[in-house]
C-alpha atoms as a PDB file:
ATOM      1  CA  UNK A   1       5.882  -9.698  22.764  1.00  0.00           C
ATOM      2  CA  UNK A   2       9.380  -9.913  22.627  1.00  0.00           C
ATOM      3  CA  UNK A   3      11.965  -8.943  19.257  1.00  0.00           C
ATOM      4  CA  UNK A   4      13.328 -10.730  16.893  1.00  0.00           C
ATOM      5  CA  UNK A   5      11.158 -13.015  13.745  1.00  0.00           C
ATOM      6  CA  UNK A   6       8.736 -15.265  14.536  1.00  0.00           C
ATOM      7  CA  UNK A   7       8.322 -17.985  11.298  1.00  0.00           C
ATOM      8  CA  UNK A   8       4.334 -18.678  11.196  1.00  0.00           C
ATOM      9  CA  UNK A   9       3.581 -22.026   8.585  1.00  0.00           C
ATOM     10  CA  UNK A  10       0.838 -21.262   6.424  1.00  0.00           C
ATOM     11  CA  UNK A  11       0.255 -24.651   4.390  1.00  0.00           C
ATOM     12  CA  UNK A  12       3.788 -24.815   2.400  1.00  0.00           C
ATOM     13  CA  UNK A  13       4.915 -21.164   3.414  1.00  0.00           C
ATOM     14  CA  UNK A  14       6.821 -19.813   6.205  1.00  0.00           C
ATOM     15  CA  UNK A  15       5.894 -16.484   6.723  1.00  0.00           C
ATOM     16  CA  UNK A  16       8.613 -14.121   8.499  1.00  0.00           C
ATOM     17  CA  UNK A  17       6.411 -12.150  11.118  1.00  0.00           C
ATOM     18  CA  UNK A  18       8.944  -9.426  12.565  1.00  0.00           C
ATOM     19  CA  UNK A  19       8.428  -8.273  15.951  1.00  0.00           C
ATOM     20  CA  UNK A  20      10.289  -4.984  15.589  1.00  0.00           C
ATOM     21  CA  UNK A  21       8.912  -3.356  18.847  1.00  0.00           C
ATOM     22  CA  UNK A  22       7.691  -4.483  22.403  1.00  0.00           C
ATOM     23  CA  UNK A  23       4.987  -2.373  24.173  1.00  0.00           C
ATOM     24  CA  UNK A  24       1.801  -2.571  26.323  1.00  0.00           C
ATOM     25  CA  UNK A  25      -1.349  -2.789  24.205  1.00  0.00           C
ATOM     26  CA  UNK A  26      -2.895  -3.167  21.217  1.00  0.00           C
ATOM     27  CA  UNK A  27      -0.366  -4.031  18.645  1.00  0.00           C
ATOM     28  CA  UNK A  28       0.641  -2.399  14.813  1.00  0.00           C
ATOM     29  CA  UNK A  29       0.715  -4.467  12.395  1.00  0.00           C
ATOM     30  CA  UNK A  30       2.388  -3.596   8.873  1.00  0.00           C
ATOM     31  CA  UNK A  31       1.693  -4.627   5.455  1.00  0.00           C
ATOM     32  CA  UNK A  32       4.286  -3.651   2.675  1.00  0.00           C
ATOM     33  CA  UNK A  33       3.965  -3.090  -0.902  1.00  0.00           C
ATOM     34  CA  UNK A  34       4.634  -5.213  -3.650  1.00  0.00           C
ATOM     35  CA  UNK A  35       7.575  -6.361  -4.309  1.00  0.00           C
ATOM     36  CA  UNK A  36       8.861  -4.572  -0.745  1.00  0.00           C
ATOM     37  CA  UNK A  37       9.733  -6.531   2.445  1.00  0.00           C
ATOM     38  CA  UNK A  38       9.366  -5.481   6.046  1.00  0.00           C
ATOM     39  CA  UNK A  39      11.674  -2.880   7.581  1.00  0.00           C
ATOM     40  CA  UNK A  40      14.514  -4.192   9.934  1.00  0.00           C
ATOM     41  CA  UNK A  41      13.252  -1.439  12.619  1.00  0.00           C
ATOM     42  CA  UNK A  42       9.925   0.278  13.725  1.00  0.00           C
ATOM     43  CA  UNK A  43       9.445   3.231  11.239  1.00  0.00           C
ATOM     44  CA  UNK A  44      10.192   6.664  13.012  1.00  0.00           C
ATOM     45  CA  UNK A  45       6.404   7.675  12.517  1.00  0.00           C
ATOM     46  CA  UNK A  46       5.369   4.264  14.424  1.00  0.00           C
ATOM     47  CA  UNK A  47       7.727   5.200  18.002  1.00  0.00           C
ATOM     48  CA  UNK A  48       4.627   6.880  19.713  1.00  0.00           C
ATOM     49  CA  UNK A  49       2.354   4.011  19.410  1.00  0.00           C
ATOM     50  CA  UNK A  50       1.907   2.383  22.631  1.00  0.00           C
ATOM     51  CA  UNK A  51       1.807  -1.504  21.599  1.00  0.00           C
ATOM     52  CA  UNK A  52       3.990  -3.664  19.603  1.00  0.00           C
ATOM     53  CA  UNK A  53       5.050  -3.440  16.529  1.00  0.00           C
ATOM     54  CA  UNK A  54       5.461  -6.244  14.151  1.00  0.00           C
ATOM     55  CA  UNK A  55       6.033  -6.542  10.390  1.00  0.00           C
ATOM     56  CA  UNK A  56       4.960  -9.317   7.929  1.00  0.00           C
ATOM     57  CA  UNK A  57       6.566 -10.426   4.873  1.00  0.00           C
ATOM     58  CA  UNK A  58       4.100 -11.670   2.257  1.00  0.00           C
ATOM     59  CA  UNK A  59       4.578 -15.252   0.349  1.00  0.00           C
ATOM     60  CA  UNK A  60       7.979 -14.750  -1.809  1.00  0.00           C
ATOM     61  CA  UNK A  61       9.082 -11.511  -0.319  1.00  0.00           C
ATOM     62  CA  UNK A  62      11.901 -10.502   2.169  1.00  0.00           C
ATOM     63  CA  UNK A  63      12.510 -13.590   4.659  1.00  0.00           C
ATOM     64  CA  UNK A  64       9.207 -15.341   3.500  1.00  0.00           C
ATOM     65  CA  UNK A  65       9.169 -18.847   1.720  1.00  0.00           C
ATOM     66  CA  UNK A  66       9.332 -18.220  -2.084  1.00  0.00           C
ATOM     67  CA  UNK A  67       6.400 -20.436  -3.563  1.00  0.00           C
ATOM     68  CA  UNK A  68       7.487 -22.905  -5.879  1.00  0.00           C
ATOM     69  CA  UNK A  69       5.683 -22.008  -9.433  1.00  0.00           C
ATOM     70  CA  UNK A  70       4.615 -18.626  -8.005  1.00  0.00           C
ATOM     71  CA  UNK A  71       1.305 -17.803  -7.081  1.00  0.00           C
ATOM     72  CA  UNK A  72       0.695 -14.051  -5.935  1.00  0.00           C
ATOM     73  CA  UNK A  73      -2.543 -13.627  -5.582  1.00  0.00           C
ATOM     74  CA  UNK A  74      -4.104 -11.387  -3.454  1.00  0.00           C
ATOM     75  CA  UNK A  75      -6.497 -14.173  -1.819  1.00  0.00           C
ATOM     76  CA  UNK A  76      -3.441 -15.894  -1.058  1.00  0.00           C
ATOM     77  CA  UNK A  77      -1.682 -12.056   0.706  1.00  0.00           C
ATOM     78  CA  UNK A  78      -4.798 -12.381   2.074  1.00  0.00           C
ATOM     79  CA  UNK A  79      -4.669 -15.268   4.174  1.00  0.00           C
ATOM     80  CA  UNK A  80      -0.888 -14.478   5.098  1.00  0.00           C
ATOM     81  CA  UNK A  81      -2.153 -11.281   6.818  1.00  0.00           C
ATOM     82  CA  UNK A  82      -4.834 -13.671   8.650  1.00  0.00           C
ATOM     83  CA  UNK A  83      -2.502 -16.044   9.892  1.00  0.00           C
ATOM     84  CA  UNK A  84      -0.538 -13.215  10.886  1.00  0.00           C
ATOM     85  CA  UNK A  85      -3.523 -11.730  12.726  1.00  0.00           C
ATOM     86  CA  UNK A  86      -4.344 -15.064  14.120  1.00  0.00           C
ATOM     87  CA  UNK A  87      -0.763 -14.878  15.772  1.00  0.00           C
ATOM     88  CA  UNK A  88      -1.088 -11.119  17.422  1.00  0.00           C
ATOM     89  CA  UNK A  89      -4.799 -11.387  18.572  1.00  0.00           C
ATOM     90  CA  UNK A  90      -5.980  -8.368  17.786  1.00  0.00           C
ATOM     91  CA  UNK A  91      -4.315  -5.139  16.129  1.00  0.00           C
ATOM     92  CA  UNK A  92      -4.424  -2.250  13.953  1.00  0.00           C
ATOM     93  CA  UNK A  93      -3.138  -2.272  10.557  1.00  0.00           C
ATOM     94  CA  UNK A  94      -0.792  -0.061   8.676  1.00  0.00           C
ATOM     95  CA  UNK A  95      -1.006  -1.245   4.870  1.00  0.00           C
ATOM     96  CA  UNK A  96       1.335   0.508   1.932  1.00  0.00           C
ATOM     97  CA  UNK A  97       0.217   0.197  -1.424  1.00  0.00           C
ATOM     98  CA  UNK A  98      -0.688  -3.756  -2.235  1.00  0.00           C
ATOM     99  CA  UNK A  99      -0.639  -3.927   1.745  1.00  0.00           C
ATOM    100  CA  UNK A 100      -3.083  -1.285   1.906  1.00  0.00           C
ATOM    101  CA  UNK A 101      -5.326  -3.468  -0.253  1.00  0.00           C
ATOM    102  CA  UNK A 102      -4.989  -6.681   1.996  1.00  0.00           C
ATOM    103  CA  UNK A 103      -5.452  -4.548   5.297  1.00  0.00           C
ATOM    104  CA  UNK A 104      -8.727  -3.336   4.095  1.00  0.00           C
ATOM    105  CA  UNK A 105      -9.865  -6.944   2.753  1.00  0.00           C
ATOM    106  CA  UNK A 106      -8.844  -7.922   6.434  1.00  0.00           C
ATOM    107  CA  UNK A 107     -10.401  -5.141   8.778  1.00  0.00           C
ATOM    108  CA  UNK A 108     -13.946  -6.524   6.411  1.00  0.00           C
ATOM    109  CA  UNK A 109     -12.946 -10.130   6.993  1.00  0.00           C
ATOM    110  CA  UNK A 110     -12.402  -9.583  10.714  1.00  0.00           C
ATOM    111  CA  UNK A 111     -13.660  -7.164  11.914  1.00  0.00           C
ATOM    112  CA  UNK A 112     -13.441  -7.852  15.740  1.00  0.00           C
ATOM    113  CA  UNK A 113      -9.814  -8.744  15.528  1.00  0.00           C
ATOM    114  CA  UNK A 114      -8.760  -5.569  13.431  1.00  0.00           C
ATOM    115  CA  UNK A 115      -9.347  -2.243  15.548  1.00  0.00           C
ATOM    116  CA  UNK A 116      -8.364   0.072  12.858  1.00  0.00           C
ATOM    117  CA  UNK A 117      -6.706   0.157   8.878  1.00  0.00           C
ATOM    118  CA  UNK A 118      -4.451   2.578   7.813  1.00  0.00           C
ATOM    119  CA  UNK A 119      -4.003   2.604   4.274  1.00  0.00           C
ATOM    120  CA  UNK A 120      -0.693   4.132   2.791  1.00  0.00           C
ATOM    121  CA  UNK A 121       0.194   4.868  -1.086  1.00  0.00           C
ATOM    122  CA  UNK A 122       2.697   2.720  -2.597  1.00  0.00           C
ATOM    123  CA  UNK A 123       3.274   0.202  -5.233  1.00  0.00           C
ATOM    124  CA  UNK A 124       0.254  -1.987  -6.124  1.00  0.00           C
ATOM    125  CA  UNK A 125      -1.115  -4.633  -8.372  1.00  0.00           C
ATOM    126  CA  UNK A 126      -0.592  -2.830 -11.648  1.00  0.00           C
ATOM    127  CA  UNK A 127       3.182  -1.759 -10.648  1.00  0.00           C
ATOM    128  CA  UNK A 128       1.627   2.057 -11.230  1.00  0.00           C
ATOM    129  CA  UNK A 129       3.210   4.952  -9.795  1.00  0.00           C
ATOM    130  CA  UNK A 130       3.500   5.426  -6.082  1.00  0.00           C
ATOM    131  CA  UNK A 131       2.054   9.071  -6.114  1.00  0.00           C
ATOM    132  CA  UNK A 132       0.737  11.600  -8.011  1.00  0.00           C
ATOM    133  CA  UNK A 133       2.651  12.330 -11.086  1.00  0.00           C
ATOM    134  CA  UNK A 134       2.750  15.594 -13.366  1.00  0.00           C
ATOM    135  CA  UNK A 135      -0.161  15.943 -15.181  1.00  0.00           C
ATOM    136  CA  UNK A 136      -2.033  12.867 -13.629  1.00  0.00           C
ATOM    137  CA  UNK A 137      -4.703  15.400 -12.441  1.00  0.00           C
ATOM    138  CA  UNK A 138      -6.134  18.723 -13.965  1.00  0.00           C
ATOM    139  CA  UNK A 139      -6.109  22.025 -12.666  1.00  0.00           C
ATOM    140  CA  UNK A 140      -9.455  23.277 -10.441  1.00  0.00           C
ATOM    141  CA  UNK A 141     -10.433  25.501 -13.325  1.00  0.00           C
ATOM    142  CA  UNK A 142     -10.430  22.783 -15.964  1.00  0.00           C
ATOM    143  CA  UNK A 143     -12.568  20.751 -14.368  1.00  0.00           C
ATOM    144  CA  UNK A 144     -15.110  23.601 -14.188  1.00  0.00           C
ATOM    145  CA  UNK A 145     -15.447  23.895 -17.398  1.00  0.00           C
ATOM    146  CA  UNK A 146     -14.538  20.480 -19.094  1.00  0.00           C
ATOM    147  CA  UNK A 147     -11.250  21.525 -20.863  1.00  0.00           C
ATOM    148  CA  UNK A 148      -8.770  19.349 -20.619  1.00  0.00           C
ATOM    149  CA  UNK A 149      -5.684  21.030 -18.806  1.00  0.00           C
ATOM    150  CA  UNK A 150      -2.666  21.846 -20.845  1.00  0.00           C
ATOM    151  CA  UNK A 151       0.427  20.064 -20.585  1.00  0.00           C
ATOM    152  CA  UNK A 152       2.523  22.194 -22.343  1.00  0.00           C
ATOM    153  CA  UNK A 153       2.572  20.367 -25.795  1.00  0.00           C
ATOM    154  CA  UNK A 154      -0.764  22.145 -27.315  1.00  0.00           C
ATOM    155  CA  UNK A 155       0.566  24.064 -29.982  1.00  0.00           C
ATOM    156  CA  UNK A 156      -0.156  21.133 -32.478  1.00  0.00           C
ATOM    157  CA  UNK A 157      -3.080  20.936 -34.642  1.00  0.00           C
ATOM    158  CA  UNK A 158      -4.072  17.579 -32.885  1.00  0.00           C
ATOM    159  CA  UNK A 159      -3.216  18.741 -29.282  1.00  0.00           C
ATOM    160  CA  UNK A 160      -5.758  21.683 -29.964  1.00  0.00           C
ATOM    161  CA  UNK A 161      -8.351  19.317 -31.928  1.00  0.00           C
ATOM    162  CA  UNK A 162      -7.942  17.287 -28.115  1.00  0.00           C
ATOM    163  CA  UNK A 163      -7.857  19.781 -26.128  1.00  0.00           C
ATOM    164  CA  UNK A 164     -10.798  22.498 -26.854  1.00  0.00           C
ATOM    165  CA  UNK A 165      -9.098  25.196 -24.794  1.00  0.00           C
ATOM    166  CA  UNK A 166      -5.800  25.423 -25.576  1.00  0.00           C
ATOM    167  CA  UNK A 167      -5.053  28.270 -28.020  1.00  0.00           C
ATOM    168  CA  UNK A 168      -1.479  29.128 -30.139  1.00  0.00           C
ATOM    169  CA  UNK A 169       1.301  28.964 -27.915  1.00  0.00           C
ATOM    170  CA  UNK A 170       0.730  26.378 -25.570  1.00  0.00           C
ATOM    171  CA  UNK A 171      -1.159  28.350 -22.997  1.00  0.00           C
ATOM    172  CA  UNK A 172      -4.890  26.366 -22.062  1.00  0.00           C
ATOM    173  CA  UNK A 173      -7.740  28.056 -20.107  1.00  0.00           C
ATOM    174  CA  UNK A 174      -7.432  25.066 -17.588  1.00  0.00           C
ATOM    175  CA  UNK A 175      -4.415  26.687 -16.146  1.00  0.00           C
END
């Protein structure tokens, strides 16, 4: 496998497959997030692998075909990622966030082709966060014991009402 972009037709869409690394083996294939496009060079974290390396871009994102009227669905990522597959053989996958959602719909649709998934955090469906964010999670303490865990706005009459184990002053139990 050789460098540079390979366009693959999928019914009306060219799909930008980017062969960012040559190597012996099986080869990496990465999924980006939504609204994201494939890097121009192998990721630093991806230089030990001993295959190729190659990139797709989704329908309507980075060198891809942008469909006319739209149509993002994730049946339709779906079958980008196969026709990618279809191109390399067989592989492992390296999904982020909306990626990492079509690489695990893939390793279940083919199984023999897809030796591996490896499913990275990132932007999704819902255009959420990409990580945690403060006070997305409790603390250990207020799970144990079903109090919510303060967030440092308690000291109102409906913040304490909410949250069972706050008392005066902001300071909660769950902390």
């Amino acid at each position: 496998m050789t460098t540079g972009t390979t366009m693959l037709r999928h019914n009306k869409i060219d799909l930008a497959l980017h062969r960012l690394s040559d190597g012996e083996g099986t080869p990496l294939l990465l999924l980006h997030g939504l609204g994201e496009a494939s890097p121009a060079a192998a990721p630093a974290w991806a230089a030990d692998w001993p295959g190729p390396v190659a990139a797709l871009d989704f329908t309507g994102h980075g060198s891809s075909t942008v469909p006319r009227g739209g149509g993002y669905s994730a049946e339709i990522l779906l079958a980008d990622a196969d026709v990618a597959l279809a191109e390399l053989g067989t592989a492992t996958i390296v999904g982020r966030g909306l990626g990492a959602y079509i690489a695990l719909m893939l390793a279940g649709a083919r199984p023999t082709q897809v030796r591996g998934a490896l499913l990275r955090d990132g932007p999704g469906l819902s255009g959420g966060p990409t990580g945690p964010t403060p006070g997305m999670f409790e603390s250990s303490a207020s799970r144990n014991t079903g109090v919510l865990a303060c967030r440092g706005n308690c000291s109102s009459a409906a913040a304490k009402r909410s949250r069972p184990g706050c008392r005066a002053g902001g300071r909660c139990r769950g902390r």
